[in-house]
N, C-alpha and C. Protein backbone atom coordinates (compact mmCIF):
# COMPACT_ATOMS: atom_id res chain seq x y z
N UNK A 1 0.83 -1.18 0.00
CA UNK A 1 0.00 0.00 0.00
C UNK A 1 0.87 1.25 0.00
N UNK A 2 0.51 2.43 -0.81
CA UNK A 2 1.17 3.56 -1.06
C UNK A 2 0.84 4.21 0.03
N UNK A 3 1.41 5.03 0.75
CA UNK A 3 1.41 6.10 1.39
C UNK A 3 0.64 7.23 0.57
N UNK A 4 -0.18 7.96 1.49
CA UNK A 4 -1.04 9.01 0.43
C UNK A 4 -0.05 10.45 0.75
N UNK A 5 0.71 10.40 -0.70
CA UNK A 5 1.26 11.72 -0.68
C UNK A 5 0.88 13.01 -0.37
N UNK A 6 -0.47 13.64 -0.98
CA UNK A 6 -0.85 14.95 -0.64
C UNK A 6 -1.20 14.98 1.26
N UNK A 7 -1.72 14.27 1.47
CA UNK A 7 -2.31 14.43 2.76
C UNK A 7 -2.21 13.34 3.74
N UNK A 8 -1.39 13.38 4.74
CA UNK A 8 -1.37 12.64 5.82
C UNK A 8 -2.32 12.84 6.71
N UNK A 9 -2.87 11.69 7.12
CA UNK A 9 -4.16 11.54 8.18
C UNK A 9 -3.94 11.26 9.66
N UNK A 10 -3.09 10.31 9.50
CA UNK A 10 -2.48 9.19 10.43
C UNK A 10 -0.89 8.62 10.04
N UNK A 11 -0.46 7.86 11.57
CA UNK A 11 0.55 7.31 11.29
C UNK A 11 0.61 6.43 9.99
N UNK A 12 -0.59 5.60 10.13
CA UNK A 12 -1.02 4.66 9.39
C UNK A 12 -0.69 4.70 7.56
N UNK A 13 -0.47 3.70 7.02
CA UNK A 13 -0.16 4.15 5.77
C UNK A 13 -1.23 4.30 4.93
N UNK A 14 -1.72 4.92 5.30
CA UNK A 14 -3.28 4.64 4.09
C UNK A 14 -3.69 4.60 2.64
N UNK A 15 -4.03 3.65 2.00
CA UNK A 15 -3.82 3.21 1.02
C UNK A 15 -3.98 4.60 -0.40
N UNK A 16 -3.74 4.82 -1.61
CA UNK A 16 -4.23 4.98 -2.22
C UNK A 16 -5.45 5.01 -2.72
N UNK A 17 -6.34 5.98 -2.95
CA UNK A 17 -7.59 5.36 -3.80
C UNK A 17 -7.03 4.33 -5.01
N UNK A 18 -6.14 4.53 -5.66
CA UNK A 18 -6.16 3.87 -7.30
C UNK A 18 -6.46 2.33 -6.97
N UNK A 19 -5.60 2.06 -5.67
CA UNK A 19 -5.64 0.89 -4.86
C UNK A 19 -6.48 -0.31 -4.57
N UNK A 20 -7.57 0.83 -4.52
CA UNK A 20 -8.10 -0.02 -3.98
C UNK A 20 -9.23 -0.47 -4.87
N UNK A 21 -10.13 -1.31 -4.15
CA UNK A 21 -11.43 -2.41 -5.33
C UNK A 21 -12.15 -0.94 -5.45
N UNK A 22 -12.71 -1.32 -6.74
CA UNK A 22 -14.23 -0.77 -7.31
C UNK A 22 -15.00 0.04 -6.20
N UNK A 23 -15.45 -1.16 -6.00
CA UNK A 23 -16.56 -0.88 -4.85
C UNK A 23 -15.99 0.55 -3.81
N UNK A 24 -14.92 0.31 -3.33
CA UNK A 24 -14.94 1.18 -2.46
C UNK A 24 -14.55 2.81 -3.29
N UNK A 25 -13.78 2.40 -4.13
CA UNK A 25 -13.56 3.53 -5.26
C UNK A 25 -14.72 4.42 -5.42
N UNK A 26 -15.67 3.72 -5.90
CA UNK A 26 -17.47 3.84 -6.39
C UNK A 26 -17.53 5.03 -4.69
N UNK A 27 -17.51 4.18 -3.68
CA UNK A 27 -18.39 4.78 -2.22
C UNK A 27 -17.30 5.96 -1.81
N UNK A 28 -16.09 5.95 -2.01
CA UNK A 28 -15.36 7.34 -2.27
C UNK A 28 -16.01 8.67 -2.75
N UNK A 29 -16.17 7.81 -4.54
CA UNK A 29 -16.37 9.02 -5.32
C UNK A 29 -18.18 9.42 -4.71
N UNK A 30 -18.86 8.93 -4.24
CA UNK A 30 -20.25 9.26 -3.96
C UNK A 30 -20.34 10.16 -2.86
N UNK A 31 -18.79 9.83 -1.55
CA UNK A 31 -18.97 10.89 -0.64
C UNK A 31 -18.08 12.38 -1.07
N UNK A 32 -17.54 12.13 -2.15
CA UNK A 32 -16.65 13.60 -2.47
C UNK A 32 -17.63 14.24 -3.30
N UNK A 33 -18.40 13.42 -3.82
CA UNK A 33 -19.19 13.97 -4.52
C UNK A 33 -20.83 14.75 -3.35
N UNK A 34 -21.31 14.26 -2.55
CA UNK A 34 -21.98 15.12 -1.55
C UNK A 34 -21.91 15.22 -0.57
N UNK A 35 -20.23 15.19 -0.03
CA UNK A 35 -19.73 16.04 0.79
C UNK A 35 -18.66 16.68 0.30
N UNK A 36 -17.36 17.02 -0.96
CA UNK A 36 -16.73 17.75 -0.96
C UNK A 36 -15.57 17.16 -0.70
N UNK A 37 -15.83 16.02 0.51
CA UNK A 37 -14.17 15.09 0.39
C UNK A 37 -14.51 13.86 0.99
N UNK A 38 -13.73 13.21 1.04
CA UNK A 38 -13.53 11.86 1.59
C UNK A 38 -13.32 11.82 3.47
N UNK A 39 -14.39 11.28 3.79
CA UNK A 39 -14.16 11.40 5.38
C UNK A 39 -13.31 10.08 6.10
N UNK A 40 -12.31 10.63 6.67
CA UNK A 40 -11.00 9.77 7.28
C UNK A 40 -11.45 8.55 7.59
N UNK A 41 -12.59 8.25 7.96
CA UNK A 41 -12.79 7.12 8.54
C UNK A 41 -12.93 6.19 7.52
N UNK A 42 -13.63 6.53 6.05
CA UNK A 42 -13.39 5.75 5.44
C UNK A 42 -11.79 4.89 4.68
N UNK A 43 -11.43 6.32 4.11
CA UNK A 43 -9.54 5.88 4.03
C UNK A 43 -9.05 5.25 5.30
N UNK A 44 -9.48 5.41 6.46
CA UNK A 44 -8.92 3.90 7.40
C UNK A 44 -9.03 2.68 7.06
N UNK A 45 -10.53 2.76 7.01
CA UNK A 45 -11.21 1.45 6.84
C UNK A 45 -11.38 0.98 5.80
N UNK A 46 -10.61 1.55 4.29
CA UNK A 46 -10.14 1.25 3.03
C UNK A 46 -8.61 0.29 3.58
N UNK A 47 -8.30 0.73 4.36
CA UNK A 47 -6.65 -0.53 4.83
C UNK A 47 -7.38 -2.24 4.67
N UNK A 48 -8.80 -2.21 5.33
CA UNK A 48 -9.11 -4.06 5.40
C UNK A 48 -10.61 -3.52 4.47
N UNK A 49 -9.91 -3.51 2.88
CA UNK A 49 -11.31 -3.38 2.21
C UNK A 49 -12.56 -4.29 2.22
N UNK A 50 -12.40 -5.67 2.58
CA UNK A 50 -13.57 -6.04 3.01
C UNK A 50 -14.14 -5.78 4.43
N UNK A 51 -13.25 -5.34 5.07
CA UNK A 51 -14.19 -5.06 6.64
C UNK A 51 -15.46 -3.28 6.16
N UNK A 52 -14.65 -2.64 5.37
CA UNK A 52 -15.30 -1.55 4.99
C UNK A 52 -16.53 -2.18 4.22
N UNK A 53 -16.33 -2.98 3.39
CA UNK A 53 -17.22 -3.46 2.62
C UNK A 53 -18.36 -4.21 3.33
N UNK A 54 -18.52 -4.79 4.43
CA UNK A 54 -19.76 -4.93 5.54
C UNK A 54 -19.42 -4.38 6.45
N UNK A 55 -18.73 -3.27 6.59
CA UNK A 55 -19.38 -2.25 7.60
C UNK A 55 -20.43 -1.35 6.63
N UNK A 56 -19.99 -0.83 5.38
CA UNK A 56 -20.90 -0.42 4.61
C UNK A 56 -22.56 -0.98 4.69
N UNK A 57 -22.25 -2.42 4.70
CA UNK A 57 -23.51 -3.34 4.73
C UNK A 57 -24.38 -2.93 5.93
N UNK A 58 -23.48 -2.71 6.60
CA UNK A 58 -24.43 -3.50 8.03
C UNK A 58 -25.34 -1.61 8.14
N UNK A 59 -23.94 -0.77 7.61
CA UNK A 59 -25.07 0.51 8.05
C UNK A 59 -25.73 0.76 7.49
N UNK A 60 -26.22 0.55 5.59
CA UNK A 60 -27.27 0.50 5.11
C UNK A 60 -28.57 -0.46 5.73
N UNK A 61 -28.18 -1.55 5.99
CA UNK A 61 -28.92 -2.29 6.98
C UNK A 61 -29.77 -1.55 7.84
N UNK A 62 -28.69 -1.00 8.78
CA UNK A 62 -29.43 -0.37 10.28
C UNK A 62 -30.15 1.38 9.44
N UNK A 63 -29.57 1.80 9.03
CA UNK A 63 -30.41 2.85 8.29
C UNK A 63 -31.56 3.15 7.18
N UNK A 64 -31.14 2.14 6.38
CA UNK A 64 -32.14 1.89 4.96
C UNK A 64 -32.65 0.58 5.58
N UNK A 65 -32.53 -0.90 5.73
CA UNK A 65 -33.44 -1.71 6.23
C UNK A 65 -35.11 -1.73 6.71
N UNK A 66 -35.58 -2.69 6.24
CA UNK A 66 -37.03 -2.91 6.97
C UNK A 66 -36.80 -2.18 8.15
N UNK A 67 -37.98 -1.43 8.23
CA UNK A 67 -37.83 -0.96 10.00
C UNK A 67 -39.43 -0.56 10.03
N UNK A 68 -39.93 -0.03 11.27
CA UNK A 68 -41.26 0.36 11.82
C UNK A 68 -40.81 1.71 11.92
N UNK A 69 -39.52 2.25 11.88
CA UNK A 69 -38.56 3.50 12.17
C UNK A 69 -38.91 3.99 10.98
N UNK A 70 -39.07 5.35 11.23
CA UNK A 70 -38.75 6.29 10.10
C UNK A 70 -37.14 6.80 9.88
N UNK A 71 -36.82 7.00 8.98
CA UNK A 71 -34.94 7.76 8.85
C UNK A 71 -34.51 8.18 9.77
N UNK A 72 -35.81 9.45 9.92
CA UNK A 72 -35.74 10.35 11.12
C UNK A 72 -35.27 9.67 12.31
N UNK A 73 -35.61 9.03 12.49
CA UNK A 73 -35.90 8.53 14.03
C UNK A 73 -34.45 7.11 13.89
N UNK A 74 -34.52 6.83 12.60
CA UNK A 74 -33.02 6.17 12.70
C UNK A 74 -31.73 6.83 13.20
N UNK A 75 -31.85 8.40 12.54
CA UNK A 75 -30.68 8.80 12.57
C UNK A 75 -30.81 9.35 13.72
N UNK A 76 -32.10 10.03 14.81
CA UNK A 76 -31.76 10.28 15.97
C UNK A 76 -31.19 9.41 16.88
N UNK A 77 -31.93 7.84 17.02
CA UNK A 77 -31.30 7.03 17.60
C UNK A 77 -29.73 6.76 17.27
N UNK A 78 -29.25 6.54 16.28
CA UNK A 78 -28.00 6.81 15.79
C UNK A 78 -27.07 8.41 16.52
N UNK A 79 -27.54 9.31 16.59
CA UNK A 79 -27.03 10.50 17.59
C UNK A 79 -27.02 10.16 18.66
N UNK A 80 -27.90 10.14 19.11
CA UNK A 80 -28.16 9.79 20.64
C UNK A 80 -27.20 8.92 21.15
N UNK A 81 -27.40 7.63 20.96
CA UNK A 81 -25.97 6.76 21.21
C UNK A 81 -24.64 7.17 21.10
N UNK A 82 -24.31 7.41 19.68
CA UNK A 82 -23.24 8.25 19.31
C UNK A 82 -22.46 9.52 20.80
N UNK A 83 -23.72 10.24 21.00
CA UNK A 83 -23.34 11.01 22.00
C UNK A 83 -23.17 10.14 23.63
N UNK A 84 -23.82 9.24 23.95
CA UNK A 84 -23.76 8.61 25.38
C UNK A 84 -22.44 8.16 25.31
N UNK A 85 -22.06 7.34 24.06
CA UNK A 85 -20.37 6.79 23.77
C UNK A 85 -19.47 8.28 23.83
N UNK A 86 -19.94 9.47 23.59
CA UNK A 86 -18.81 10.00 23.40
C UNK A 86 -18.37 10.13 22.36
N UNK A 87 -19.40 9.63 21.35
CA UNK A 87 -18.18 9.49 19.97
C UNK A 87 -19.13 10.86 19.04
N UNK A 88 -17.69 11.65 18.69
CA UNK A 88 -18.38 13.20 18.18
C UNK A 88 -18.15 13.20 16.43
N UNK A 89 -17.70 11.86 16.24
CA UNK A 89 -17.85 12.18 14.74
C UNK A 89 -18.51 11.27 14.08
């Protein structure tokens, strides 16, 4: 794996996009495209491209999935937790 020249994130060597499979290439270009850039967590989790590849799963799952939930109420529950963990991003 290449080291990403323009921008260091982490110690970590984080792969190249050219690098990596399709798929995640594809879910790259979809978040630069409506957000503007690529959010770190994914270029982490591009290092074990199949772990990205069902983590992808599992959160379309818990977000888009059969539910009695509306979005709304997915993504609050999704905050809510988020915030009891502590976790701000």
């Amino acid at each position: 794996m290449a080291r990403c020249k323009r921008e260091r994130i982490s110690w970590l060597p984080v792969p190249d996009e050219r690098e990596l499979p399709a798929e995640l290439r594809e879910l790259f270009a979809k978040a630069r495209e409506r957000l503007g850039f690529v959010p770190n967590v994914f270029r982490v989790f591009a290092l074990r491209p199949a772990h990205m590849v069902r983590w992808r799963a599992y959160y379309d799952e818990l977000l888009r999935g059969e539910s009695g939930l509306t979005p709304a109420q997915r993504e609050m529950i999704a905050v809510v937790v988020s915030a009891e963990n502590r976790c701000y991003y």
